[in-house]
Protein backbone atom coordinates (compact mmCIF):
# COMPACT_ATOMS: atom_id res chain seq x y z
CA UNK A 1 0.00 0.00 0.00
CA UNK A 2 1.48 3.54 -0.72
CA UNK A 3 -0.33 6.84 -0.61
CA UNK A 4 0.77 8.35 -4.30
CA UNK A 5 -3.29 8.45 -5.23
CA UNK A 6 -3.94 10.50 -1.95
CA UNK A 7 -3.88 14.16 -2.27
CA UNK A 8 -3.38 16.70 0.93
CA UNK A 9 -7.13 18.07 1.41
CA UNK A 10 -7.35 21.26 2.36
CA UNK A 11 -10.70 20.94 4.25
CA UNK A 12 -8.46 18.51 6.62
CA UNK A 13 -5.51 21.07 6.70
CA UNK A 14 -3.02 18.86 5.69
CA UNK A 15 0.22 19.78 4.98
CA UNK A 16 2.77 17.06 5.18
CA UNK A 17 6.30 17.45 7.36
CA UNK A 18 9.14 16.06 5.02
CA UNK A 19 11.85 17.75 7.03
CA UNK A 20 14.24 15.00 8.54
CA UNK A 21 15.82 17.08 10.59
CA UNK A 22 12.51 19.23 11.94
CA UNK A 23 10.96 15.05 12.51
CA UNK A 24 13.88 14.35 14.21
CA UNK A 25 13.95 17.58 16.76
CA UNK A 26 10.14 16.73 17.62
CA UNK A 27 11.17 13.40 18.40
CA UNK A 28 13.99 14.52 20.82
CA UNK A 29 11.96 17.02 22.56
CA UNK A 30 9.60 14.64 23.52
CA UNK A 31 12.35 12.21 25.32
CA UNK A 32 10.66 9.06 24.94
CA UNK A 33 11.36 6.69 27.29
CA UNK A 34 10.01 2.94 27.36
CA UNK A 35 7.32 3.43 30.29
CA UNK A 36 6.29 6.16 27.84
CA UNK A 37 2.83 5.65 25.98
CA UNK A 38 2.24 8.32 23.04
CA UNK A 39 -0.21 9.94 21.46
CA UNK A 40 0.27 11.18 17.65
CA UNK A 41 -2.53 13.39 16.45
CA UNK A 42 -2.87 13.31 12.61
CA UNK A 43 -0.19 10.82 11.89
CA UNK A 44 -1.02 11.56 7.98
CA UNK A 45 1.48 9.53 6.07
CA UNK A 46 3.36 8.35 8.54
CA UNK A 47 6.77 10.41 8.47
CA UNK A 48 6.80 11.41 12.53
CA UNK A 49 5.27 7.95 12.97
CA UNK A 50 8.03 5.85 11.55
CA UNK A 51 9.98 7.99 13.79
CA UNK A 52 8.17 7.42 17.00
CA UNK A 53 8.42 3.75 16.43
CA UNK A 54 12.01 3.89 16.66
CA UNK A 55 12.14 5.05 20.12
CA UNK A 56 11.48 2.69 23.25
CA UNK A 57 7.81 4.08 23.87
CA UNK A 58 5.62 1.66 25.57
CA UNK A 59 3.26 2.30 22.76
CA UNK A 60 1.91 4.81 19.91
CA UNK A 61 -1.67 5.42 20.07
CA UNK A 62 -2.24 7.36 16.36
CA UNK A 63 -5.69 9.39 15.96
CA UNK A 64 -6.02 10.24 11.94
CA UNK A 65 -9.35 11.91 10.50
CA UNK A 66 -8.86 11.22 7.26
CA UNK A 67 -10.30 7.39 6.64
CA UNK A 68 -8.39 7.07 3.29
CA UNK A 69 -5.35 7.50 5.39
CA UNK A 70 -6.25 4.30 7.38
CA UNK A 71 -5.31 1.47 5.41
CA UNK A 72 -2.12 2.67 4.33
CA UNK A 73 -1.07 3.53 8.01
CA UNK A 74 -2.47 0.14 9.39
CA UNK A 75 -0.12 -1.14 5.84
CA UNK A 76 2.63 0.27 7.06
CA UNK A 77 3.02 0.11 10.70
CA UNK A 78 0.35 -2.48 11.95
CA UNK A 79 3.31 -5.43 12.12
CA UNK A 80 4.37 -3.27 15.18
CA UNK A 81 2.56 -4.37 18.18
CA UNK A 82 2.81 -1.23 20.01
CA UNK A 83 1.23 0.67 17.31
CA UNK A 84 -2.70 1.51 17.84
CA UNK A 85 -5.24 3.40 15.01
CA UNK A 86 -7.91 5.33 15.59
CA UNK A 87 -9.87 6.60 12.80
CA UNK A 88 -12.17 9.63 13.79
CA UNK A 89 -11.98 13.30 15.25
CA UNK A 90 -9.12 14.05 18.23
CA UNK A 91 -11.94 16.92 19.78
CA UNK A 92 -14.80 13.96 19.70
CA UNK A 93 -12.77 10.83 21.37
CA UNK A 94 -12.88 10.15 25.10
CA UNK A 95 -9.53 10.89 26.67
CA UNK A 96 -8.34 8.60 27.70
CA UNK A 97 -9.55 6.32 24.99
CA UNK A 98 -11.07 3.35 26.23
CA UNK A 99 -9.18 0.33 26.00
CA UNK A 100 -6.21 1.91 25.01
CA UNK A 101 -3.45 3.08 27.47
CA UNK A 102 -3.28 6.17 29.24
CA UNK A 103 -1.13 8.54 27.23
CA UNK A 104 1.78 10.31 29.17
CA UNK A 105 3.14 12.51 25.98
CA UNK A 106 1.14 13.76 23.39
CA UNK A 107 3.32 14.67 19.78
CA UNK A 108 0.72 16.27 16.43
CA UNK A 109 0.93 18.44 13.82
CA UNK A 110 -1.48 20.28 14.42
CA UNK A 111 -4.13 21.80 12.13
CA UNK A 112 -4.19 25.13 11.94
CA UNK A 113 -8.35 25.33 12.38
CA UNK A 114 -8.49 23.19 15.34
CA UNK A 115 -5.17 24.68 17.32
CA UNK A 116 -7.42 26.48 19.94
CA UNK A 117 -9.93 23.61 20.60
CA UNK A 118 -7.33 21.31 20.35
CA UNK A 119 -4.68 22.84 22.90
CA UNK A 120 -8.47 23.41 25.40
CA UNK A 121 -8.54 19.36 25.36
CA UNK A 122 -5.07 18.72 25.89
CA UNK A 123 -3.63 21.46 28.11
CA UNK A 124 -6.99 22.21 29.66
CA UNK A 125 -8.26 25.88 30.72
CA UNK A 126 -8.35 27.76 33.86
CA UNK A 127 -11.04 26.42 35.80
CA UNK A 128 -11.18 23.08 33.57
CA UNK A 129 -8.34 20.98 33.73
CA UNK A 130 -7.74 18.69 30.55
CA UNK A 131 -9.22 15.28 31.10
CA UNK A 132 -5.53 13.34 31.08
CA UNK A 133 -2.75 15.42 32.57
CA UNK A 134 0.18 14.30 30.07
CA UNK A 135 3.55 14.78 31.38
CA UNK A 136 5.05 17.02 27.75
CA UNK A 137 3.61 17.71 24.83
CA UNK A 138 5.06 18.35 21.42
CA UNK A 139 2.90 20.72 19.21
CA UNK A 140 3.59 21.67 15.23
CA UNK A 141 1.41 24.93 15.28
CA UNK A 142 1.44 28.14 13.33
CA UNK A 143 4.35 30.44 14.72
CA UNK A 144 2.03 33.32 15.26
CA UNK A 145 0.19 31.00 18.12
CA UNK A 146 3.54 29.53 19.59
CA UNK A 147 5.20 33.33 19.83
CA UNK A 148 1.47 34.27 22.12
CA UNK A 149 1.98 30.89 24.00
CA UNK A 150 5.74 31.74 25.17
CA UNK A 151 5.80 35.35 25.02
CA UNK A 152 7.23 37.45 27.67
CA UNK A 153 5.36 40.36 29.34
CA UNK A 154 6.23 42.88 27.72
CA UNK A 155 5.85 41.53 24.30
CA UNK A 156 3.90 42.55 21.39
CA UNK A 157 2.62 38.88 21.45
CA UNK A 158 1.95 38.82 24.72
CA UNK A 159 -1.82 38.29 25.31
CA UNK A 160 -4.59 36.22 27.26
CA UNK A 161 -3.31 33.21 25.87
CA UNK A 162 0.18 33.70 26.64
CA UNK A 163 -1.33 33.85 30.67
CA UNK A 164 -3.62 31.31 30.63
CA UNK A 165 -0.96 28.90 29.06
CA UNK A 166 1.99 29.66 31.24
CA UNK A 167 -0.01 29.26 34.24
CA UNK A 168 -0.96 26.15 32.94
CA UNK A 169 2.44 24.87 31.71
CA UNK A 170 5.69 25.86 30.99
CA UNK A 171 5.98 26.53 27.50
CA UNK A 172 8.97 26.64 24.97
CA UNK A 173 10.10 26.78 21.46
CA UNK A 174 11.99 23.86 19.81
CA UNK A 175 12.70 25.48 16.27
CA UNK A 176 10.75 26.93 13.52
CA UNK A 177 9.62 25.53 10.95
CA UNK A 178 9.71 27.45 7.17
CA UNK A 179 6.53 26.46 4.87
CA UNK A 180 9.55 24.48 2.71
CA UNK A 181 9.87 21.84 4.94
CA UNK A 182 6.22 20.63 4.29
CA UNK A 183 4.28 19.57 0.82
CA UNK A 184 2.25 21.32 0.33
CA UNK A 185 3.96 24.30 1.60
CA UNK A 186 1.62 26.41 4.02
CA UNK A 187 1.55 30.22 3.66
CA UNK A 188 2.78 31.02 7.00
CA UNK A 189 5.96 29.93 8.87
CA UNK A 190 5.20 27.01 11.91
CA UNK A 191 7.19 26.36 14.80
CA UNK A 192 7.25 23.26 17.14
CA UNK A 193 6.69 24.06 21.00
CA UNK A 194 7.12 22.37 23.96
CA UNK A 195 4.51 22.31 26.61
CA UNK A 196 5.21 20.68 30.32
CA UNK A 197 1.69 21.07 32.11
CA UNK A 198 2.32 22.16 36.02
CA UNK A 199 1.91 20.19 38.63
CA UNK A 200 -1.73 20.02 40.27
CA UNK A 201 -0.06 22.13 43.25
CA UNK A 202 1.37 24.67 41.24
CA UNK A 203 -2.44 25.46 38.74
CA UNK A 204 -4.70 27.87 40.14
CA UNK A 205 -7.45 26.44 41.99
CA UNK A 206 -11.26 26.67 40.73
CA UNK A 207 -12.50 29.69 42.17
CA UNK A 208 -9.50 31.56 42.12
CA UNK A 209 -8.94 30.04 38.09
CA UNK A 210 -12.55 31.64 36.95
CA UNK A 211 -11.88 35.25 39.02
CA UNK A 212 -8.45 35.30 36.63
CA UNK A 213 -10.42 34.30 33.32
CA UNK A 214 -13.01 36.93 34.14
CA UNK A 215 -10.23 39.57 34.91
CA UNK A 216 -8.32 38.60 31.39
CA UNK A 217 -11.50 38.75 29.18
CA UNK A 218 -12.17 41.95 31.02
CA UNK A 219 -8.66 43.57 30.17
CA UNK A 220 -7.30 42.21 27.26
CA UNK A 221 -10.75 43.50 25.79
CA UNK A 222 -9.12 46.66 25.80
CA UNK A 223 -5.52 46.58 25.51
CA UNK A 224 -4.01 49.54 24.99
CA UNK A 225 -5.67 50.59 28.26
CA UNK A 226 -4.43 51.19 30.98
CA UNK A 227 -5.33 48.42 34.10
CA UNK A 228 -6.59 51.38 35.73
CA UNK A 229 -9.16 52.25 33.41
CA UNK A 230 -9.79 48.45 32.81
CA UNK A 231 -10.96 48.22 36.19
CA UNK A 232 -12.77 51.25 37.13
CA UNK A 233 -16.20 50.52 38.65
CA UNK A 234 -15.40 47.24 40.34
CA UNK A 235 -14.25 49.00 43.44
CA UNK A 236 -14.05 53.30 44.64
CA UNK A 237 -11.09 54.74 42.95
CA UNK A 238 -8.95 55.17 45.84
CA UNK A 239 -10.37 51.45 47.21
CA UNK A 240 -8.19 50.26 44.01
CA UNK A 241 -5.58 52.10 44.37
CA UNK A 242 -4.79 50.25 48.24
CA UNK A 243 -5.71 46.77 46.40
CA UNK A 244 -3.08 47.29 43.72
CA UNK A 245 -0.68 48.53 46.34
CA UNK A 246 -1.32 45.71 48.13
CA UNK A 247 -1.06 43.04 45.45
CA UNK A 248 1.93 44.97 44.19
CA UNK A 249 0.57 46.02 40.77
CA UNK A 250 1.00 49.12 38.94
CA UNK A 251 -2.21 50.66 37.87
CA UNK A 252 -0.66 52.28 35.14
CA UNK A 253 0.57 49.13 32.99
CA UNK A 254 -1.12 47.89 30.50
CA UNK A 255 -2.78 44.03 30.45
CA UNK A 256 0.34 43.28 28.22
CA UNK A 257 3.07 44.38 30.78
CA UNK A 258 1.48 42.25 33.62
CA UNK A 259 3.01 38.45 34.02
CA UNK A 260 0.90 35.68 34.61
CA UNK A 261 1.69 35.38 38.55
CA UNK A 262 0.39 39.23 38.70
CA UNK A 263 -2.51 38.34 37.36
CA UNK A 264 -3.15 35.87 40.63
CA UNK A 265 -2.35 38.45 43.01
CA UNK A 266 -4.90 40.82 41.40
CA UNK A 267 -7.69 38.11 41.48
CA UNK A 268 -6.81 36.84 44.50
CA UNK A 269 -6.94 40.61 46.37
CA UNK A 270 -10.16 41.99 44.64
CA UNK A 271 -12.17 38.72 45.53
CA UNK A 272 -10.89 39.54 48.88
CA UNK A 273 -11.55 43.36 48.98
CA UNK A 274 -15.37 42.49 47.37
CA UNK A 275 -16.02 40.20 50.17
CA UNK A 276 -17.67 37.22 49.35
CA UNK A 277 -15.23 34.88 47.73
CA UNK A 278 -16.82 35.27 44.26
CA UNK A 279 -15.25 38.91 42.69
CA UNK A 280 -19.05 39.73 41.85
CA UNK A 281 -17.95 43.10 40.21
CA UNK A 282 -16.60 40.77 37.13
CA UNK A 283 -19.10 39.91 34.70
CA UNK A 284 -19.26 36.23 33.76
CA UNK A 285 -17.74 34.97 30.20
CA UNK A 286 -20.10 34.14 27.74
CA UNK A 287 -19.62 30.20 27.68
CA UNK A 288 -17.00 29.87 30.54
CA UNK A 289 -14.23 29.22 28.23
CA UNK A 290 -10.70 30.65 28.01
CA UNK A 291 -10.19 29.04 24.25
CA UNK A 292 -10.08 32.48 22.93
CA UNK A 293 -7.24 34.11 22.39
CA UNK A 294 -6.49 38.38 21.87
């Protein structure tokens, strides 16, 4: 079986990595080990798969959309005992997937449509942890998304996302990725990240998670404004100045300048100064989800 009659659909996103040396830099930053079990999201044609294989993981648990990519993967690879296919959508499975081990690393090329949805399922949001807490994960995504996942405060590309991720991981680049290295070349440039979820001890919990998602959808909303004016009517003017004082926050940054432990402080100090443990001066997000990203 071979895939030379299948064509990269661009309903599915698929662009194919061909780069040896990109394949072999997303195998290394995942440091497979054999009590390692893996799971490969879009496997495609195999390339990162082959790869994966080569390593002493436990097993490789492959989840590919595309059913015409089935048989040729099952072709190739299914002489492997340690190699498991699933045919259907990653954002529709159970996780973990019955019958199948529980996956400790997580390695995809991701498609650029399903990157937000995608990273809420496997990273989790505040207030919502992911359903399997994987111990690194190894994501191919556009570099526009990995530069607001790592940036600094500071940064032009720091944003909502880049807090919500870093205080749900650490989060770091492995090497970018020029449209050349796939067929069919994208139009953008991609870079591979690394993402090493926190320990339970070291996430936000619940209540305090939701006060910081409502104060981020509340800020970033306006940017280029000041936290000062961001925040004017949850509490007197001079009330706000003491909490900021307290929490050790400049009124005058912007939401851009603050880092993502700053952000805790300020939740944690107005849900004190309101009172009643729920920062009722916040309104409530729309759905309760922190999958967008300004």
């Amino acid at each position: 079986m071979t895939f030379s009659g299948h064509r990269a659909r661009k309903r599915f996103g698929q662009h194919w990595l061909r780069d040896p040396q990109v394949l072999d830099r997303i195998v290394a930053a995942a440091e497979l080990r054999a009590s390692d079990h893996v799971l490969e999201v879009g496997p495609g044609r195999g390339a990162l798969t082959e790869r994966l294989l080569a390593t002493p993981a436990a097993s490789l648990l492959a989840v590919e959309l595309d059913r015409d990519l089935v048989a040729g993967l099952r072709q190739r690879f299914g002489h492997d005992p340690r190699f498991r296919l699933i045919q259907g959508d990653v954002l529709e499975l159970a996780l973990p997937c019955p019958g199948h081990p529980i996956p400790t690393k997580v390695v995809a090329n991701i498609p650029y449509n399903i990157t937000g949805p995608l990273l809420e399922r496997l990273v989790g949001r505040l207030g919502r942890p992911a359903p399997c807490r994987f111990e690194r994960l190894v994501l191919l995504v556009q570099q526009e998304v990995a530069q607001r996942i790592r940036a600094r405060p500071g940064s032009s590309s720091f944003s909502a996302l880049s807090v919500r991720m870093q205080l749900l991981a650490r989060c770091s680049g492995v090497c970018v990725v020029p449209p050349r290295s796939f067929s069919p070349p994208p139009k953008v440039t991609s870079e591979v990240i690394l993402i090493e979820p926190r320990p339970k001890g070291e996430v936000p919990e619940l209540g305090l998670a939701l006060a910081v998602e409502r104060l981020l959808k509340r800020c970033f909303a306006a940017r280029r404004k000041m936290l000062r004016s961001s925040l004017a009517g949850l509490l007197p003017a001079e009330g706000l100045q003491r909490l900021a004082e307290h929490a050790g926050i400049d009124l005058g940054l912007r939401p851009q300048d603050l880092p993502p432990e700053r952000w805790i402080a300020l939740a944690a100090t107005l849900d004190e100064a309101q009172g009643d443990g729920s920062c009722a001066g916040l309104p409530p997000t729309a759905n309760g989800s922190g999958a967008e990203s300004r």
